[in-house]
Structure formats: structure tokens, C-alpha cells
PDB file of N, CA and C in Angstrom:
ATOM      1  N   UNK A   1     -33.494 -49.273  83.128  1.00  0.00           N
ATOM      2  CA  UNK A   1     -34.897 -49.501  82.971  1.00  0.00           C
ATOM      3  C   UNK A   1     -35.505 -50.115  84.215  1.00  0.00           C
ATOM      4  N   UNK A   2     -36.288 -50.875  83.999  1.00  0.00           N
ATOM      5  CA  UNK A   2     -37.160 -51.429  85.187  1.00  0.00           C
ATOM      6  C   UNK A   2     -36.718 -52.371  86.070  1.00  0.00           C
ATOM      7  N   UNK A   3     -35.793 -52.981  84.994  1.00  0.00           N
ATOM      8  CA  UNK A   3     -34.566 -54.153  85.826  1.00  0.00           C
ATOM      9  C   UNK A   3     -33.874 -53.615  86.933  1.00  0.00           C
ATOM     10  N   UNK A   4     -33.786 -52.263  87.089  1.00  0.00           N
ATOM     11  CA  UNK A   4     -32.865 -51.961  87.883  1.00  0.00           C
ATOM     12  C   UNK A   4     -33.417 -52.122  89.802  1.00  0.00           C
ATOM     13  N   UNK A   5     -34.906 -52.369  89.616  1.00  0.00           N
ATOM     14  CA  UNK A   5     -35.410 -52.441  91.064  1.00  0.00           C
ATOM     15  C   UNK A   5     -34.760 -53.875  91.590  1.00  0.00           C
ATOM     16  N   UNK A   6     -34.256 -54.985  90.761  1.00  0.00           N
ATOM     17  CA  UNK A   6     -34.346 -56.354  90.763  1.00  0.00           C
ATOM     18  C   UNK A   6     -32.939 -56.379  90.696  1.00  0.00           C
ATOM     19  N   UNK A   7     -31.907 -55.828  90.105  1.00  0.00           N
ATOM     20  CA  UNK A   7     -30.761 -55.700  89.535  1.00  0.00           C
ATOM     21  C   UNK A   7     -29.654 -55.276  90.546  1.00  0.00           C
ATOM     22  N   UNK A   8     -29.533 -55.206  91.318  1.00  0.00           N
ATOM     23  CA  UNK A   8     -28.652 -54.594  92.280  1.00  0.00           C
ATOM     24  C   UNK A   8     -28.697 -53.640  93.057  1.00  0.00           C
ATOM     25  N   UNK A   9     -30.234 -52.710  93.273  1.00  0.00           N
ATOM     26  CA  UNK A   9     -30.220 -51.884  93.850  1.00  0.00           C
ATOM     27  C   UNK A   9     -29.866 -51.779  95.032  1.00  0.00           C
ATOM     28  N   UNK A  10     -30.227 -50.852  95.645  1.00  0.00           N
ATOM     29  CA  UNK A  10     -29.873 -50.729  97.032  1.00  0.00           C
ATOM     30  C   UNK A  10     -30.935 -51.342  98.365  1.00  0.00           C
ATOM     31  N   UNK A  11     -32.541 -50.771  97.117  1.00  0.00           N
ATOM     32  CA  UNK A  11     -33.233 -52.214  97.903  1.00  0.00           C
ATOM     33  C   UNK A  11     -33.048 -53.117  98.268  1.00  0.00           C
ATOM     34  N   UNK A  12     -32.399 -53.838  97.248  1.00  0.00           N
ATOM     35  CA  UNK A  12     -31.643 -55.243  97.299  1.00  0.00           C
ATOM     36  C   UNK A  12     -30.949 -56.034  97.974  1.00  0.00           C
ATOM     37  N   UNK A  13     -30.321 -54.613  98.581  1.00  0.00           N
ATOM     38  CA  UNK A  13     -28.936 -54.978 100.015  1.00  0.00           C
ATOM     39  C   UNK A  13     -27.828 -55.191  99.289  1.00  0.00           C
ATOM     40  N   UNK A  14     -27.789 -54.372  98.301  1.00  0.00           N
ATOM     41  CA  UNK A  14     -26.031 -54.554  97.144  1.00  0.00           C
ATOM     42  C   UNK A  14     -25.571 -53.181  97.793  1.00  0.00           C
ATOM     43  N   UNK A  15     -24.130 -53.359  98.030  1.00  0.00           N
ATOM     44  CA  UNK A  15     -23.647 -52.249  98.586  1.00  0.00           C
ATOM     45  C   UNK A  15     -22.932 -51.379  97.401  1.00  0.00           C
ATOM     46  N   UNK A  16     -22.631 -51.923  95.953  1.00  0.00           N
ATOM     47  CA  UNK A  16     -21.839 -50.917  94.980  1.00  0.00           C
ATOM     48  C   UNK A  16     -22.608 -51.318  93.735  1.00  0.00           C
ATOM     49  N   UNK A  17     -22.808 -50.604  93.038  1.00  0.00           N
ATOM     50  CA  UNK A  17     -22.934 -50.356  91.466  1.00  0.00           C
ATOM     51  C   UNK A  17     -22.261 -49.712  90.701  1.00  0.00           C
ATOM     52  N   UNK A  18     -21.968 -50.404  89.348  1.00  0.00           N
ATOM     53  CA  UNK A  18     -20.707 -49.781  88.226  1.00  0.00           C
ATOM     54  C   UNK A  18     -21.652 -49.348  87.703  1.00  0.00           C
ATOM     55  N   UNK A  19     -21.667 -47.761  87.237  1.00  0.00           N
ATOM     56  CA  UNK A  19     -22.181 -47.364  85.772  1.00  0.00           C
ATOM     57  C   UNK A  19     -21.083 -46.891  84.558  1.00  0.00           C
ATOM     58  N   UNK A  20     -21.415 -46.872  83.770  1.00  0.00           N
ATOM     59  CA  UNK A  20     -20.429 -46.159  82.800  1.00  0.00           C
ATOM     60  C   UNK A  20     -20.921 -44.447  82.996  1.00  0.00           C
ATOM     61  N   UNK A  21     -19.883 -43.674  82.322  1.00  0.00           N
ATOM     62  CA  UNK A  21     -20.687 -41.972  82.710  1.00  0.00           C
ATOM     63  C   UNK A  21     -21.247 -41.822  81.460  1.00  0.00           C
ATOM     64  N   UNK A  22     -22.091 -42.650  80.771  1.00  0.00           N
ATOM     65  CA  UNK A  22     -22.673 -42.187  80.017  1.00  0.00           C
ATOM     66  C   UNK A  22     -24.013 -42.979  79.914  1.00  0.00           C
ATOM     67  N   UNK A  23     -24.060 -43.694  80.912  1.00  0.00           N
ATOM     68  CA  UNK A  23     -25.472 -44.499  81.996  1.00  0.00           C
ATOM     69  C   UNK A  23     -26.482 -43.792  81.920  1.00  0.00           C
ATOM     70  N   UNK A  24     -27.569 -43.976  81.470  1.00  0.00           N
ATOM     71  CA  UNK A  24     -28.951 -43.612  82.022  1.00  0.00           C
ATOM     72  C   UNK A  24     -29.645 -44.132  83.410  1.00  0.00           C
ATOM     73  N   UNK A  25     -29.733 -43.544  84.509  1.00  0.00           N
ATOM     74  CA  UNK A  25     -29.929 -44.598  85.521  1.00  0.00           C
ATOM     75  C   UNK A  25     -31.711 -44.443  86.198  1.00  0.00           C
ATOM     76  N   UNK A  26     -32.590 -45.496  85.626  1.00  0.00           N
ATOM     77  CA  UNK A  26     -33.791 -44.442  85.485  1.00  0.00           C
ATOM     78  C   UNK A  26     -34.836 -45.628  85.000  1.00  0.00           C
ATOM     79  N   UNK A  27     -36.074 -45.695  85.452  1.00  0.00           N
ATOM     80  CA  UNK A  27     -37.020 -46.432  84.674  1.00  0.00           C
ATOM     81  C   UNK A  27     -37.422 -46.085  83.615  1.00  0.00           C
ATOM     82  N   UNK A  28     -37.357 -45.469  83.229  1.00  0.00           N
ATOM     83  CA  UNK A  28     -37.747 -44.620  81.937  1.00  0.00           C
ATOM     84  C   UNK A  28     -36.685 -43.922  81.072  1.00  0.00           C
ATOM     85  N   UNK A  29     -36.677 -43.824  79.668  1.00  0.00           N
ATOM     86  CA  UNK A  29     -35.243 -43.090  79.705  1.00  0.00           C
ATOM     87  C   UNK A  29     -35.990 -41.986  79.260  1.00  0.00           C
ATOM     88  N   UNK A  30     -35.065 -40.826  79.147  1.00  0.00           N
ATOM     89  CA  UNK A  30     -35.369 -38.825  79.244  1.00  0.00           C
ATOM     90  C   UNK A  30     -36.396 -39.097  77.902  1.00  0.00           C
ATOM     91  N   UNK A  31     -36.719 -39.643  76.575  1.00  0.00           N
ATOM     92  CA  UNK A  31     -37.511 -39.199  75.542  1.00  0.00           C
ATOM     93  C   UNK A  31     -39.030 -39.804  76.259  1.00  0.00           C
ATOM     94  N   UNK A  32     -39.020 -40.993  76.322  1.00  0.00           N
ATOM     95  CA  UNK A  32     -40.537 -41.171  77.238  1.00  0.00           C
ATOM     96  C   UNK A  32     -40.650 -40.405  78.034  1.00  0.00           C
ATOM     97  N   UNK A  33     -39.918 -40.557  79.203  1.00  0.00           N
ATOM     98  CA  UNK A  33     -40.700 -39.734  80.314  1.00  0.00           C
ATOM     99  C   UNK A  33     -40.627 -38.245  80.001  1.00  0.00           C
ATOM    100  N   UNK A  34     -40.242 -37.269  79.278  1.00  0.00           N
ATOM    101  CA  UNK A  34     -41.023 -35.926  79.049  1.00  0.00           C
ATOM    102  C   UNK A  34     -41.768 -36.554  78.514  1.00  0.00           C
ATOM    103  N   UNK A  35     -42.099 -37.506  77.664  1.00  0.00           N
ATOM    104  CA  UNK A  35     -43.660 -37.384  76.655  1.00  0.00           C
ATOM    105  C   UNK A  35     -44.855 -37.823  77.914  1.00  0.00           C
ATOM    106  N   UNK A  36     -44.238 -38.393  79.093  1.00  0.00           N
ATOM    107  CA  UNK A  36     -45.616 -38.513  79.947  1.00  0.00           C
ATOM    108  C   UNK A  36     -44.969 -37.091  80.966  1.00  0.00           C
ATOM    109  N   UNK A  37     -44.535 -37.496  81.429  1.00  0.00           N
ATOM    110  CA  UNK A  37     -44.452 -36.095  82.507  1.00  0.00           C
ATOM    111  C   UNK A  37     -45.182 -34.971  82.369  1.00  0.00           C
ATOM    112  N   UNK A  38     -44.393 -34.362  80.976  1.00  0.00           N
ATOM    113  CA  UNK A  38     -44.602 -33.477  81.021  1.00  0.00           C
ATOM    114  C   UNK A  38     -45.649 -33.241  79.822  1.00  0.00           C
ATOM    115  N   UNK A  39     -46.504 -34.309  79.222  1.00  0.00           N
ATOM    116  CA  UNK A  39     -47.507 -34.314  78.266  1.00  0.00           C
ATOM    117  C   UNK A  39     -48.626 -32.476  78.137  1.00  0.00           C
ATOM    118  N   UNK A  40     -48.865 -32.301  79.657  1.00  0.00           N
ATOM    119  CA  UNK A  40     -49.607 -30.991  79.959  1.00  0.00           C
ATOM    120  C   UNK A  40     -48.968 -29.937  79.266  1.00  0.00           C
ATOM    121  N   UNK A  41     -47.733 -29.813  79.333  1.00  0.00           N
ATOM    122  CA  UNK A  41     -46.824 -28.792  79.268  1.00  0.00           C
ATOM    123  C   UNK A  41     -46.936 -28.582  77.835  1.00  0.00           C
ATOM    124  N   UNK A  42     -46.415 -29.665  76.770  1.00  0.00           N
ATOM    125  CA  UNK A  42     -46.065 -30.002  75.565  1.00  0.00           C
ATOM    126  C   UNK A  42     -47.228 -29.568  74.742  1.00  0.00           C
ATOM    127  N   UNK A  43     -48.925 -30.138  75.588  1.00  0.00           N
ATOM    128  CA  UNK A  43     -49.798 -29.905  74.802  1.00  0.00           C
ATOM    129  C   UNK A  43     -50.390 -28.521  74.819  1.00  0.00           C
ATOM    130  N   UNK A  44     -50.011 -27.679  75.576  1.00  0.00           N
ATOM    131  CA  UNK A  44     -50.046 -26.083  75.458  1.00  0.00           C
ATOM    132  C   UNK A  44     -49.281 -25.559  74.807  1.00  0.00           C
ATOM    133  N   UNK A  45     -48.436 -25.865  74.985  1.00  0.00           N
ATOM    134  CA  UNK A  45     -46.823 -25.208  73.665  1.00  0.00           C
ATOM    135  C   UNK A  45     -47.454 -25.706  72.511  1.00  0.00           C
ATOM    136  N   UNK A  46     -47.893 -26.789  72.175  1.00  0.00           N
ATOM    137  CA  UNK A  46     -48.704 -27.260  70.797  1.00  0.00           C
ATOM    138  C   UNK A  46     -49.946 -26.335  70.302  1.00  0.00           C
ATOM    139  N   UNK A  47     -50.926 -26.162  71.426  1.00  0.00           N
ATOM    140  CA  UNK A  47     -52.072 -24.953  71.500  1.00  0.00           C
ATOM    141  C   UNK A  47     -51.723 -23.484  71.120  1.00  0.00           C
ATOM    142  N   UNK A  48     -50.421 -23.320  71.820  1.00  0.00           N
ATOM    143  CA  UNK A  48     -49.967 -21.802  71.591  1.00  0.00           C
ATOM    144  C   UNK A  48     -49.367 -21.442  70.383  1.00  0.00           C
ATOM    145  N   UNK A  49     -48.725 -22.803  70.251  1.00  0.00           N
ATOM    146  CA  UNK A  49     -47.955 -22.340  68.766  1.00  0.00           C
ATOM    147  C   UNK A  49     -46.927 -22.412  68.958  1.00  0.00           C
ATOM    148  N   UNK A  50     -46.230 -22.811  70.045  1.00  0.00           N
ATOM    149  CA  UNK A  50     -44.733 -22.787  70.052  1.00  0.00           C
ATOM    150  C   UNK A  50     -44.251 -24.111  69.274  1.00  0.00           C
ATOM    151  N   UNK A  51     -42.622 -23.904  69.585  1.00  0.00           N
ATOM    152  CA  UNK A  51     -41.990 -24.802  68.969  1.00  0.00           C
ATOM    153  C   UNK A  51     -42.094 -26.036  70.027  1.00  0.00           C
ATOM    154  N   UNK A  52     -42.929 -27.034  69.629  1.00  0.00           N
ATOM    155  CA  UNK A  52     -42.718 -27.944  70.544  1.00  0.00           C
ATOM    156  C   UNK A  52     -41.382 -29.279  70.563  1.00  0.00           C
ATOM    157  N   UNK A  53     -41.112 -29.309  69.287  1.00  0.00           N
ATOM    158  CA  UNK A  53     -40.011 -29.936  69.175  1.00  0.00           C
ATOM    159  C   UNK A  53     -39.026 -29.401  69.544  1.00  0.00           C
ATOM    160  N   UNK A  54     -38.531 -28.141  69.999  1.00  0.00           N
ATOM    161  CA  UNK A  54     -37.412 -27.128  70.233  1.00  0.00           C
ATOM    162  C   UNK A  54     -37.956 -27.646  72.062  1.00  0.00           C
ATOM    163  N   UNK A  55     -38.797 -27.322  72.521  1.00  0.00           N
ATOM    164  CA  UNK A  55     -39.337 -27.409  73.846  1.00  0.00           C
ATOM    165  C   UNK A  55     -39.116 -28.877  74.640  1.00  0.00           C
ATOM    166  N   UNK A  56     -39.203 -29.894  73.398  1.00  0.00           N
ATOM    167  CA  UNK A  56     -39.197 -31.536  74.001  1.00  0.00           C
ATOM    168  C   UNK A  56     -37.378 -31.701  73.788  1.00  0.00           C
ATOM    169  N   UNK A  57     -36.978 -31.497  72.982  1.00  0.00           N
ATOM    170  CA  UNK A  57     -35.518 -31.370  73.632  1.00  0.00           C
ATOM    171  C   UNK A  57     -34.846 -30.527  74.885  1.00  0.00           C
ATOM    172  N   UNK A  58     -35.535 -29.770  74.890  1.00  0.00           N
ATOM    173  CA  UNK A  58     -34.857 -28.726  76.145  1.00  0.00           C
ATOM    174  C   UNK A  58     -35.262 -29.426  77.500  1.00  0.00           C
ATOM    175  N   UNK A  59     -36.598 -29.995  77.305  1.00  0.00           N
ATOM    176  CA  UNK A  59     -37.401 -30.353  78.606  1.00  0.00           C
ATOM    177  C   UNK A  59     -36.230 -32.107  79.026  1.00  0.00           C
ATOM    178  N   UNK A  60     -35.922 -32.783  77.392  1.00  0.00           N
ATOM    179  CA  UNK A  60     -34.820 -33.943  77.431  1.00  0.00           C
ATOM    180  C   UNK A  60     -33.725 -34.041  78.732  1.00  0.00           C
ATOM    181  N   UNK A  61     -33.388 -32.277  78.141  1.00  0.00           N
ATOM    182  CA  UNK A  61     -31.920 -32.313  78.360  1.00  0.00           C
ATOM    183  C   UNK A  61     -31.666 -32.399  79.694  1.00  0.00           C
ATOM    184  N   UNK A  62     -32.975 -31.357  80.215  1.00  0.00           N
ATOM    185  CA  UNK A  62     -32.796 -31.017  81.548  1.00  0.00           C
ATOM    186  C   UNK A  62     -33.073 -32.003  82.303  1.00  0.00           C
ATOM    187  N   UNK A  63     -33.854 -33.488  81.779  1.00  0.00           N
ATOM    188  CA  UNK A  63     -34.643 -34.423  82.311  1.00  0.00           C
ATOM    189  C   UNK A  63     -33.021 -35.194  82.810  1.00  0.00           C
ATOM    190  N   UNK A  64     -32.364 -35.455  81.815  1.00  0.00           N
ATOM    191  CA  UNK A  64     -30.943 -36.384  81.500  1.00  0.00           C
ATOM    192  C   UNK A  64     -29.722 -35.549  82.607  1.00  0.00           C
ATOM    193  N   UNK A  65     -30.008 -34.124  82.103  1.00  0.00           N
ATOM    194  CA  UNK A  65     -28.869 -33.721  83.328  1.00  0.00           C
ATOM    195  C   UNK A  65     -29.268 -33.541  84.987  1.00  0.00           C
ATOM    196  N   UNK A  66     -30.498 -33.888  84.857  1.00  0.00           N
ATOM    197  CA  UNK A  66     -30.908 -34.020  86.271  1.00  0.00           C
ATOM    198  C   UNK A  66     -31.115 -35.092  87.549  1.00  0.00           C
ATOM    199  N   UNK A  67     -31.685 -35.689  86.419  1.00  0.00           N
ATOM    200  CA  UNK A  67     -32.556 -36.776  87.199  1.00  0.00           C
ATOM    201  C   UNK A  67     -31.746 -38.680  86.413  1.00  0.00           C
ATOM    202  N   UNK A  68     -31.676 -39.124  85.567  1.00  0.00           N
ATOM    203  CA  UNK A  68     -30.517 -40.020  85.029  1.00  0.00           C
ATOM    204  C   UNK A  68     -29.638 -40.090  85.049  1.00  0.00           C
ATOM    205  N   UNK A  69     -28.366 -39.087  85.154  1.00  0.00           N
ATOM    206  CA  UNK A  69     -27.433 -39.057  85.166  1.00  0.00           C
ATOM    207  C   UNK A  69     -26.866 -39.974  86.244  1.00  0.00           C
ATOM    208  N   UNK A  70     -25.770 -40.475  86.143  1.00  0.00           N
ATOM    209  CA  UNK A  70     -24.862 -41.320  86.912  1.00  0.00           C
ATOM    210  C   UNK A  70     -24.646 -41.044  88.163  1.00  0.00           C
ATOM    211  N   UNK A  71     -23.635 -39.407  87.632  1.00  0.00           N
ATOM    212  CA  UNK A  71     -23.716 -38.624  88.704  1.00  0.00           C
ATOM    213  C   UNK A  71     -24.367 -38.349  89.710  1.00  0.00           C
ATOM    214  N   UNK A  72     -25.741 -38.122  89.715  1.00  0.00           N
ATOM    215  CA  UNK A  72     -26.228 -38.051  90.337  1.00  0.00           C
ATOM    216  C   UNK A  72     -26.499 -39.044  91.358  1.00  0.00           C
ATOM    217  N   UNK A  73     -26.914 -40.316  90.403  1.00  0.00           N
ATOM    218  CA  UNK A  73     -26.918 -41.449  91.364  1.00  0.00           C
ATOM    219  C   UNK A  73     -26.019 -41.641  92.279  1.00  0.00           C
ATOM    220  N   UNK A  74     -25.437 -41.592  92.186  1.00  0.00           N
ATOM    221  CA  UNK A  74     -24.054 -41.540  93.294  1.00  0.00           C
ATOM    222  C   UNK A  74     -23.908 -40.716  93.775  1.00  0.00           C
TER     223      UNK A  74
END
């Protein structure tokens, strides 16, 4: 979360961080931030008729395997 600017970053001048691999590493975790990110997106799939709950998981997943992941951080 937000602690992490204060918490050891690299801002910080900390040279290592432990995550577990199942870490979110992220100010936000993946269910908020699609609901702001990608709010535009969601509220047309809502307009059109799609499945938006089918759409806010997919938009999750890709949020978590992209951008949070541990992995990545490192």
C-alpha cells in the first residue's frame, strides 16, 4: 500500500526487499485500481451491455499479473 514509499523503498536508500510470491507490491491493490483506472472502460461495457463483472475480473487479473506482482518488482 502507501507505506511502501516510507517502508524501504529504494527511494529510501534500502538496498533489498523480502516479498513473499504472493505479495501485492503496489499502492493500490488490482480490485481498486481497475475500479479507478479503468472506470471509462467498465462504464461502456455497462452502456453496451456487456458482462461487466466477467470484464472487471479479466481487467484484475491482468492488473495483478502485470503491474503487482513481485516478480516484477524485482
Amino acid at each position: 500500500g502507501g507505506a511502501y514509499c516510507v517502508m524501504g523503498s529504494k527511494d529510501m536508500g534500502c538496498d533489498v526487499n523480502v516479498a513473499w510470491p504472493t505479495a501485492q507490491i503496489a499502492v493500490m491493490g488490482a480490485s481498486g485500481a481497475v475500479g479507478f483506472v479503468y472506470r471509462g472502460q467498465l462504464k461502456e461495457a455497462a452502456k453496451n451491455g456487456e458482462d461487466v463483472d466477467a470484464l472487471r475480473l479479466q481487467l484484475q487479473q491482468t492488473y495483478e499479473d502485470t503491474l503487482v506482482n513481485p516478480y516484477v518488482a524485482a
